[in-house]
Protein backbone atom coordinates (compact mmCIF):
# COMPACT_ATOMS: atom_id res chain seq x y z
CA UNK A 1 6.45 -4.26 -13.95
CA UNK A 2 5.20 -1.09 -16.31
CA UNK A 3 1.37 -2.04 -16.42
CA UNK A 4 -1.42 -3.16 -14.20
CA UNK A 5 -1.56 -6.27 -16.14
CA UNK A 6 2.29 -7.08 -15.06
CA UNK A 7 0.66 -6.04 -11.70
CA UNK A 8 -2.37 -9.21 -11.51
CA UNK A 9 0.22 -11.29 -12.78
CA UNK A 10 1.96 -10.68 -9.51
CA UNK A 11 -0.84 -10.26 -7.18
CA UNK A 12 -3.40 -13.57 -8.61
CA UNK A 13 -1.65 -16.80 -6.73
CA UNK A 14 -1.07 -20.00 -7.63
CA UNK A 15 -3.77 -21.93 -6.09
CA UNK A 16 -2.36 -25.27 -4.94
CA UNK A 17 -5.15 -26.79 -2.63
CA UNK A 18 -8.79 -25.66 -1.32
CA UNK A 19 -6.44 -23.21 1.02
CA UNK A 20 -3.46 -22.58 0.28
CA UNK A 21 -1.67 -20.56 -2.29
CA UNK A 22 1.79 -19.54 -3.77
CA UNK A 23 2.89 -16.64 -4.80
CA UNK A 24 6.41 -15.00 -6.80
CA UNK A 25 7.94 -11.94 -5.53
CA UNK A 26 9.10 -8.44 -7.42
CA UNK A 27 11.24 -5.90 -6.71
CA UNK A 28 10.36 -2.46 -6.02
CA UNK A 29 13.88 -1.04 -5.15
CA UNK A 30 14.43 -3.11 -1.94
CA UNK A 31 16.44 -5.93 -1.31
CA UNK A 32 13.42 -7.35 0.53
CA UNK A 33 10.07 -8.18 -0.59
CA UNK A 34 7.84 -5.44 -0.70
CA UNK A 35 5.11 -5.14 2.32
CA UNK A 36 1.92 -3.84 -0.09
CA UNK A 37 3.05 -6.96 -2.68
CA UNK A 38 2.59 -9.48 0.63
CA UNK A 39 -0.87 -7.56 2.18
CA UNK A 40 -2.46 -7.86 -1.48
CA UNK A 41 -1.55 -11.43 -2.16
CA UNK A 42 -3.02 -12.68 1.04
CA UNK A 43 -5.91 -10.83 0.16
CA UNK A 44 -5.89 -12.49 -3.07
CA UNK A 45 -5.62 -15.90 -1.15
CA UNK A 46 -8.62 -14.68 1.24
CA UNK A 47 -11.29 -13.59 -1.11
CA UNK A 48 -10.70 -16.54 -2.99
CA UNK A 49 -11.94 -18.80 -0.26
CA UNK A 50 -15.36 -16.76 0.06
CA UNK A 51 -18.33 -18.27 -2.37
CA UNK A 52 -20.88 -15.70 -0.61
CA UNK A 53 -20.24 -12.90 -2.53
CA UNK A 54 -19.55 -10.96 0.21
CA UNK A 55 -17.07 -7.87 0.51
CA UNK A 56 -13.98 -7.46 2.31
CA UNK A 57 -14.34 -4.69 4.72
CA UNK A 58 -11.49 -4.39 6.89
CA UNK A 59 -7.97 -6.17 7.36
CA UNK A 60 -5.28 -6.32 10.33
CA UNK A 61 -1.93 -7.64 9.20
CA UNK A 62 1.59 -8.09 11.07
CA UNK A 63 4.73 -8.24 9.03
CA UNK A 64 6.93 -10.85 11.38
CA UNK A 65 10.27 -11.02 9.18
CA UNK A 66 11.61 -9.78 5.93
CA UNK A 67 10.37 -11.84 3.06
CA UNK A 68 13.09 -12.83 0.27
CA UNK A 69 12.91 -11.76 -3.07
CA UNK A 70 14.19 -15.11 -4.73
CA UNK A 71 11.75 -17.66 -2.37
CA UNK A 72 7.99 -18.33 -2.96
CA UNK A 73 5.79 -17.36 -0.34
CA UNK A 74 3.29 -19.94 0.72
CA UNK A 75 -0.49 -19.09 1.93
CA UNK A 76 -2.57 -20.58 4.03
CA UNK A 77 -5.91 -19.48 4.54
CA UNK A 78 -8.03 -20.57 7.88
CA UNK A 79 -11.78 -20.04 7.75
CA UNK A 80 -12.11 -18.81 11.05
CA UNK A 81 -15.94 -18.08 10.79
CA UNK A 82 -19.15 -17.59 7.69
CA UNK A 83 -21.97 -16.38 10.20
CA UNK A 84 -25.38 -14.54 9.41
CA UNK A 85 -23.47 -11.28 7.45
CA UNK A 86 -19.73 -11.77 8.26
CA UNK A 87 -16.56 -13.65 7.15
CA UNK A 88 -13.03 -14.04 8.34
CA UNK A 89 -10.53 -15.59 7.03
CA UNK A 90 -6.72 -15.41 8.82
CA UNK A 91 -4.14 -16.26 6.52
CA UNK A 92 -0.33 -17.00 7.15
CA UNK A 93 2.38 -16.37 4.73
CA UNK A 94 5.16 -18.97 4.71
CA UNK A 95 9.11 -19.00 3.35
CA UNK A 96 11.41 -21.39 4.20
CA UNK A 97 9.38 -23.00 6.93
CA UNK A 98 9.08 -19.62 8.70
CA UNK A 99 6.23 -17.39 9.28
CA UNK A 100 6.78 -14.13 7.64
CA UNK A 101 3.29 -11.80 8.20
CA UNK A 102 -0.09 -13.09 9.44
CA UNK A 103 -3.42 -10.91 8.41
CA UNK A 104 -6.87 -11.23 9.44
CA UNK A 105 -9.59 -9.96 6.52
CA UNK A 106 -13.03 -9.44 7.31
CA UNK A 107 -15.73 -9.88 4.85
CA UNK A 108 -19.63 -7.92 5.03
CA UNK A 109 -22.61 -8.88 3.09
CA UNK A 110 -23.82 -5.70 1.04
CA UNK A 111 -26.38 -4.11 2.85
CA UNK A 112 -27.96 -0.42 3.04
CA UNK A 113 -27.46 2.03 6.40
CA UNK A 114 -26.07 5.37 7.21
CA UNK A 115 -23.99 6.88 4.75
CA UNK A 116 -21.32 10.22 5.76
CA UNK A 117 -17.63 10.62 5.48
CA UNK A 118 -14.90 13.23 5.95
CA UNK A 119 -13.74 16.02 3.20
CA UNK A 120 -11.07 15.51 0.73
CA UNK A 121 -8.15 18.88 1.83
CA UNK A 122 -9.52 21.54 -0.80
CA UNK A 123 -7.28 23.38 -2.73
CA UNK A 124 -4.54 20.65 -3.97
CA UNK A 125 -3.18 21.08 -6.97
CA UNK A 126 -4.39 18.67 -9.32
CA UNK A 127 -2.74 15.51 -11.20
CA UNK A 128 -2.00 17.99 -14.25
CA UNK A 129 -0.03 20.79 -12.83
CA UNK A 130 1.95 17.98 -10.91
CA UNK A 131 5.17 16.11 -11.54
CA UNK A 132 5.17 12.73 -11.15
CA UNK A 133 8.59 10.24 -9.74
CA UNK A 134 9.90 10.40 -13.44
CA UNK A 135 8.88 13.28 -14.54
CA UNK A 136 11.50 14.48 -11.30
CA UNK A 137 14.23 11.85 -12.42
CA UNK A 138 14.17 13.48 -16.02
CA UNK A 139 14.07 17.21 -15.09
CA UNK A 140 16.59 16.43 -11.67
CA UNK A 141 18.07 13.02 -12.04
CA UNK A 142 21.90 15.28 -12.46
CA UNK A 143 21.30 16.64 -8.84
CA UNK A 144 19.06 14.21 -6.66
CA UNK A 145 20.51 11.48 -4.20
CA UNK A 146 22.03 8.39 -5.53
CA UNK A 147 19.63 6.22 -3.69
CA UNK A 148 16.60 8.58 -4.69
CA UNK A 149 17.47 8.25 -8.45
CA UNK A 150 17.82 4.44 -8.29
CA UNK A 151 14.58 4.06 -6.34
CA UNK A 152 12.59 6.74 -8.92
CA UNK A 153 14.32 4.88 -12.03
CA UNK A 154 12.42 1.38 -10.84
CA UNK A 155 9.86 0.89 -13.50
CA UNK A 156 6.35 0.48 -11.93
CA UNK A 157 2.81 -0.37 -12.93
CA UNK A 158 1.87 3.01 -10.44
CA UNK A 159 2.22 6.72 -11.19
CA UNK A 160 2.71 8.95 -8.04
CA UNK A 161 2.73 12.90 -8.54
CA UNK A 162 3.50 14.41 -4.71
CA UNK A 163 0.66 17.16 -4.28
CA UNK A 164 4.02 19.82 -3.18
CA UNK A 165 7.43 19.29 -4.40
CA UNK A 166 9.94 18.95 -1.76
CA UNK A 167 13.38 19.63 -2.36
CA UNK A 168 15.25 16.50 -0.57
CA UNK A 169 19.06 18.75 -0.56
CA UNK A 170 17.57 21.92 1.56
CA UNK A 171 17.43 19.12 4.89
CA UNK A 172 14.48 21.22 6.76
CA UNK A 173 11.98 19.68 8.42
CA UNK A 174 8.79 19.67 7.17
CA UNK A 175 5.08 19.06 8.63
CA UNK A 176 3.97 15.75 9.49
CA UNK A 177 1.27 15.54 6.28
CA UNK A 178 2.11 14.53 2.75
CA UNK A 179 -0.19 14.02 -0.22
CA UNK A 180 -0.23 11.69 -3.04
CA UNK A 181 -2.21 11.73 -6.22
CA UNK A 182 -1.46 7.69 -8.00
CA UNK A 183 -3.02 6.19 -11.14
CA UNK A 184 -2.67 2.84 -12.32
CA UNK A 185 -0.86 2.19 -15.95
CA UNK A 186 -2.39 0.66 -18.70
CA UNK A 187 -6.24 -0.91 -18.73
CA UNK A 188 -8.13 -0.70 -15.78
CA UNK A 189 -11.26 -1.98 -17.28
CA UNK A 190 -13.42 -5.08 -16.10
CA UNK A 191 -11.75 -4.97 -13.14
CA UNK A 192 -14.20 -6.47 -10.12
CA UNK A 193 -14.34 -4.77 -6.56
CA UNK A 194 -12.33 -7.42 -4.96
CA UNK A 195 -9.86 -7.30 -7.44
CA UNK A 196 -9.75 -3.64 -7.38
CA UNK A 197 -9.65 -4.06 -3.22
CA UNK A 198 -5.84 -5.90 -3.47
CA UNK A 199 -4.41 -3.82 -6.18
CA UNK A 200 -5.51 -0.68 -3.58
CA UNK A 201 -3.68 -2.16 -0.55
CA UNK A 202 -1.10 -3.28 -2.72
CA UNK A 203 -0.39 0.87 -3.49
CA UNK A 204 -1.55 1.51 0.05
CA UNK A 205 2.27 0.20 1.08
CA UNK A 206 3.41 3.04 -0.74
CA UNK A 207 4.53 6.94 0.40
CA UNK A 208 2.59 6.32 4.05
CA UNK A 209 5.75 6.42 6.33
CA UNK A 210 6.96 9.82 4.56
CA UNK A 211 4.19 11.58 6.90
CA UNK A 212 6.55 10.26 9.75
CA UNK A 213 9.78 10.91 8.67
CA UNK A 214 8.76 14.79 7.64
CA UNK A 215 9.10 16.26 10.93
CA UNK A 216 13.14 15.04 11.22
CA UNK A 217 13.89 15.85 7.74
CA UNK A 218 16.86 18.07 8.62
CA UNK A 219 18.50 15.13 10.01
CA UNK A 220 17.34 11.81 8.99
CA UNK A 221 16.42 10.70 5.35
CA UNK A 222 15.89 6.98 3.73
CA UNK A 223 19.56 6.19 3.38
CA UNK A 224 20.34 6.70 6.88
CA UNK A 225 17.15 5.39 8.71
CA UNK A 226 16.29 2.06 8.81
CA UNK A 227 12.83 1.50 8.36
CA UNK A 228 10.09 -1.34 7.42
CA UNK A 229 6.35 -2.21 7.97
CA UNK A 230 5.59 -3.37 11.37
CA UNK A 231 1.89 -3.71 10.89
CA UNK A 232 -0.90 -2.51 8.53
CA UNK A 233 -4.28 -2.19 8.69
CA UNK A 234 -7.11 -1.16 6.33
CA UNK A 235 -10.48 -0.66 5.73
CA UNK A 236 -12.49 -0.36 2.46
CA UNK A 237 -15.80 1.87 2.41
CA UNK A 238 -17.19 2.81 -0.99
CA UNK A 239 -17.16 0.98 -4.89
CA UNK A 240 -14.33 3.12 -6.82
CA UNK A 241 -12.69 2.64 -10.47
CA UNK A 242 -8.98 3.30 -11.11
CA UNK A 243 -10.21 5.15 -14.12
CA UNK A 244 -8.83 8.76 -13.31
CA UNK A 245 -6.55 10.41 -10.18
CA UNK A 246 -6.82 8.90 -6.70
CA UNK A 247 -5.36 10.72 -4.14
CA UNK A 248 -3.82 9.31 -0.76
CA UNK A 249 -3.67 11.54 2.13
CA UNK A 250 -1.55 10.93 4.86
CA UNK A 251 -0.64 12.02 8.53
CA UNK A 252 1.41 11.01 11.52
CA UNK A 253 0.45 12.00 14.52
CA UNK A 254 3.28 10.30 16.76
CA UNK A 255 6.65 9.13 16.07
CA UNK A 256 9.05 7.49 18.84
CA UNK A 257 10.92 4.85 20.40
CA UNK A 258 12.49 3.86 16.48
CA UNK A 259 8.75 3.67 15.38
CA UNK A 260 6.75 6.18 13.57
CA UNK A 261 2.90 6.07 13.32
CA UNK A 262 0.92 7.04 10.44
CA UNK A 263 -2.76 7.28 9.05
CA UNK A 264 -4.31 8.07 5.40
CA UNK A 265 -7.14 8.23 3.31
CA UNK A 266 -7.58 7.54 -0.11
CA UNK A 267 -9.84 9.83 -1.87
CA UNK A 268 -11.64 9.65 -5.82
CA UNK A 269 -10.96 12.99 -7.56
CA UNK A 270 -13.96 14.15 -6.85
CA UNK A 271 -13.82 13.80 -3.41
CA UNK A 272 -15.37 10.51 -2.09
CA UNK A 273 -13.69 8.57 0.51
CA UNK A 274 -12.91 4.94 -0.51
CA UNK A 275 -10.78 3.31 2.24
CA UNK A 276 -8.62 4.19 5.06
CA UNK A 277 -5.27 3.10 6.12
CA UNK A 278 -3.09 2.81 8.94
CA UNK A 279 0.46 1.63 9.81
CA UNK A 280 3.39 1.34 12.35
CA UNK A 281 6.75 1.06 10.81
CA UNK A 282 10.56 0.99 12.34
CA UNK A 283 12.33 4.18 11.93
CA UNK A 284 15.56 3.75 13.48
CA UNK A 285 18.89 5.82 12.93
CA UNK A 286 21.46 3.77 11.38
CA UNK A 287 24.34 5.81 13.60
């Protein structure tokens, strides 16, 4: 996948009754299905089933086993309840007669209330003085990591440009924080909020487990930790466009017991807050 169109072609399902849905699978690098391509397909499946116009607002999601690359994944979609200004829909994702990841979506009429939010960090260096994943594999792809040069030479609809370059051979451990400035490639434009809403969680997947693994850089890295989504959660705040820069800001305030806990935000350029994320994934030392 290169573009965002390549991306909808992944993410818009096969509809194949009132509620259920099929969907293909791409690689991002892993031998298993990647968790952001399964959350934003069962969102696809979930806003699909709403004919209120009304806005997803928040999802829960559990990822039960490792989806395979090569297998459709079946979605069904339950309409748990339409009352007076909320939806929810829980959908199940199926392969090979098991259940691989269950998410519940909740849906809000627009309406008008309060309005504040937290601050964007100040003083990040912008997009533009910034290199992105192959930008690095061109100017470093002699010296990095074998795994970190095949996993930066995957070709993706996404740009990512880390807000600090971090040297992966000095093995020091670093602060539990890392930011992310992403921008979709190719045309963005007529894109509606829900559709916007699944590509989002579908880069929301994405960079959020580095905040955990930071603090035990010295010792542990991706090719000798096992790790995967254990569950995700999200919730969606304010319109956006994927015109310019968005930046994803992430934190972990606990890892332990294999699993390591982390939180972002996901920021316009100009500092408003359009959704927050959280997620628990395995970290466990292969030795």
């Amino acid at each position: 996948m290169t573009t965002v169109n390549d991306l909808l072609n992944l993410l818009v399902l096969e509809k194949t009754n009132e509620n259920e849905f099929n969907g293909i699978s791409k690689s991002v690098g892993s031998p298993i299905v990647f968790g952001g391509q399964v959350l934003a397909q069962a969102i696809n499946a979930a806003s699909r089933t709403i004919t209120n116009k009304r806005v997803l607002h928040s999802m829960h999601s559990y990822f039960l086993e490792a989806g395979d690359l090569e297998c459709p994944i079946t979605y069904n979609v339950s309409v748990v309840r339409d009352g007076g200004s909320f939806s929810v829909r829980r959908v199940t994702a199926h392969q090979k007669g098991n259940t691989i990841f269950i998410l519940s979506a909740s849906f809000h009429k627009p309406e008008m209330g309060y309005d504040h939010q937290i601050e964007m960090k100040p003083n990040l260096k912008q997009p533009e003085d910034l290199l992105s994943w192959t930008d690095m594999l061109r100017k470093y792809g002699n010296i990095i990591p074998k795994g970190l040069k095949a996993f930066f030479e995957i070709e993706r609809p996404v740009d990512f440009k880390p807000a600090e370059f971090v040297n992966p051979l000095e093995k020091k451990n670093l602060p539990p924080y890392y930011d992310v400035w992403f921008k979709l490639k190719g045309n963005m434009t007529d894109l509606d909020l829900a559709t916007k809403q699944q590509i989002l969680t579908y880069v929301s997947d994405y960079n959020i487990l580095v905040s955990a693994l930071n603090p035990h850089a010295s010792i542990a890295h991706w090719g000798n930790t096992q790790t995967a989504s254990l569950d995700h959660s999200m919730w969606y705040f304010r319109e956006f466009d994927f015109s310019d820069w968005l930046l994803f800001s992430m934190e972990s305030p606990s890892t332990s017991s294999a699993r390591g806990f982390a939180r972002g935000n996901i920021f316009t350029r100009d500092g408003k807050l359009i959704a927050s994320v959280t997620q628990e994934g395995l970290m466990r030392p292969k030795n």
